[in-house]
Protein backbone atom coordinates (compact mmCIF):
# COMPACT_ATOMS: atom_id res chain seq x y z
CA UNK A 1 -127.68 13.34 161.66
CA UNK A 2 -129.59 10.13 162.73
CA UNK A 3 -129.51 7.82 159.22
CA UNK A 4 -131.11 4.30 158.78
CA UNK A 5 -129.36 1.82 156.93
CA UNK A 6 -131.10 0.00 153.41
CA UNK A 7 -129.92 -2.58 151.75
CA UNK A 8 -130.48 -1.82 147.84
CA UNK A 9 -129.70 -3.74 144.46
CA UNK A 10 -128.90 -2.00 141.61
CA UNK A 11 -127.99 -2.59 137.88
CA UNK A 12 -124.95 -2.05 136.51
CA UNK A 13 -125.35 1.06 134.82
CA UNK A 14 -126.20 2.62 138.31
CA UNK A 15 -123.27 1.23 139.53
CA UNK A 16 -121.13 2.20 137.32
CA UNK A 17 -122.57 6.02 137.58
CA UNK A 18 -121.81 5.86 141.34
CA UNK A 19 -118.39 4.48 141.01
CA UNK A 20 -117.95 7.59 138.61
CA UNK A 21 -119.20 9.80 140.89
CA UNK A 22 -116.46 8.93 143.35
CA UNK A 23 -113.98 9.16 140.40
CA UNK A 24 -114.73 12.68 139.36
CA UNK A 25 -114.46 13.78 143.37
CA UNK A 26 -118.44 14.26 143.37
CA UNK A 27 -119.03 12.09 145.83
CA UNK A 28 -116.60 10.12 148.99
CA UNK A 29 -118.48 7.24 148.96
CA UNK A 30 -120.68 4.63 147.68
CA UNK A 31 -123.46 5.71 149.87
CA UNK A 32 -122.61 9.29 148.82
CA UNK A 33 -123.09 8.83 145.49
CA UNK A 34 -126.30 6.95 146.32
CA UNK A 35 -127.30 10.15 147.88
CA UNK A 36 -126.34 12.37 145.57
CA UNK A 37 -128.18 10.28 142.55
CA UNK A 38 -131.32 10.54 144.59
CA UNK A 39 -131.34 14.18 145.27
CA UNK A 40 -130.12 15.39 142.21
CA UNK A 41 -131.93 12.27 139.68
CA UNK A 42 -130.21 9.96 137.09
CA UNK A 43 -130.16 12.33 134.35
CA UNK A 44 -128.38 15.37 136.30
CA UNK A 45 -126.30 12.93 137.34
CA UNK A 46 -125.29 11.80 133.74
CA UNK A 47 -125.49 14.97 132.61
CA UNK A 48 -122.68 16.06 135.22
CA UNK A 49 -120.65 12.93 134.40
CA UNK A 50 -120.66 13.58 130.70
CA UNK A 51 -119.12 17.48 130.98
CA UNK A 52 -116.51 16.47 133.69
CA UNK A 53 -115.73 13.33 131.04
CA UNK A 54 -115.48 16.22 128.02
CA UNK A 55 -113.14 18.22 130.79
CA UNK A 56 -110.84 15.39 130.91
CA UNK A 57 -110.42 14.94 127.34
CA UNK A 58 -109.62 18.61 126.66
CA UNK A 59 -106.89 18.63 129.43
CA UNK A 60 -105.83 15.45 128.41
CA UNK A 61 -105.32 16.78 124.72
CA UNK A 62 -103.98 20.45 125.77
CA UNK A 63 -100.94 18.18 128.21
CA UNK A 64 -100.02 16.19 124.97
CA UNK A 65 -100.71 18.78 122.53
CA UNK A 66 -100.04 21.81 124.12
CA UNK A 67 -102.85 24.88 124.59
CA UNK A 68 -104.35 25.76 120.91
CA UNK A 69 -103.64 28.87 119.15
CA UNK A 70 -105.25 32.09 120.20
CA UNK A 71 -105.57 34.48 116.91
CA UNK A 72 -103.23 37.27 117.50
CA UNK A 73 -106.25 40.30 117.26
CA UNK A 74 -108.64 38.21 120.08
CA UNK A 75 -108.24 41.30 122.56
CA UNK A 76 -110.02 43.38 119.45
CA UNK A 77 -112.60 40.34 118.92
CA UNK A 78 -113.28 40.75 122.36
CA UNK A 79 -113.95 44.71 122.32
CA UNK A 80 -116.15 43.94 119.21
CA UNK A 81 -118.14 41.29 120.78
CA UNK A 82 -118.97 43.61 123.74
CA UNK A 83 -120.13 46.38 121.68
């Protein structure tokens, strides 16, 4: 893949966006993340960031908490919900 090299400034919102991109494993690199903001657009991009961010805090709270309660009839819910 031939590629040409531009030199951009950015805030620090988009910044910090790319920097989570590489976090969450979207993205290997700065320029990745550059990439991936300008295919997919800001908002998708925030949009992504947000639900991985609400991932983390679940799994975060099941390790400390444990998993939450499951009602003891949910295999009947289920059969109800399906009718």
């Amino acid at each position: 893949m031939v590629s040409n090299v531009i030199a951009v400034r950015i805030d620090d919102n988009t910044s910090d966006l790319i920097d989570k991109l590489i976090k969450y494993n979207l993205a290997n690199n700065r320029a990745d993340a550059l990439r991936w903001i300008m295919q997919n657009g800001m908002q998708n991009a925030r949009k992504t960031i947000e639900r991985k961010e609400k991932s983390r805090a679940i799994i975060k709270k099941w390790k400390e908490k444990g998993l939450p309660e499951l009602p003891q009839d949910l295999s009947e819910i289920s059969i109800r919900e399906r009718d």
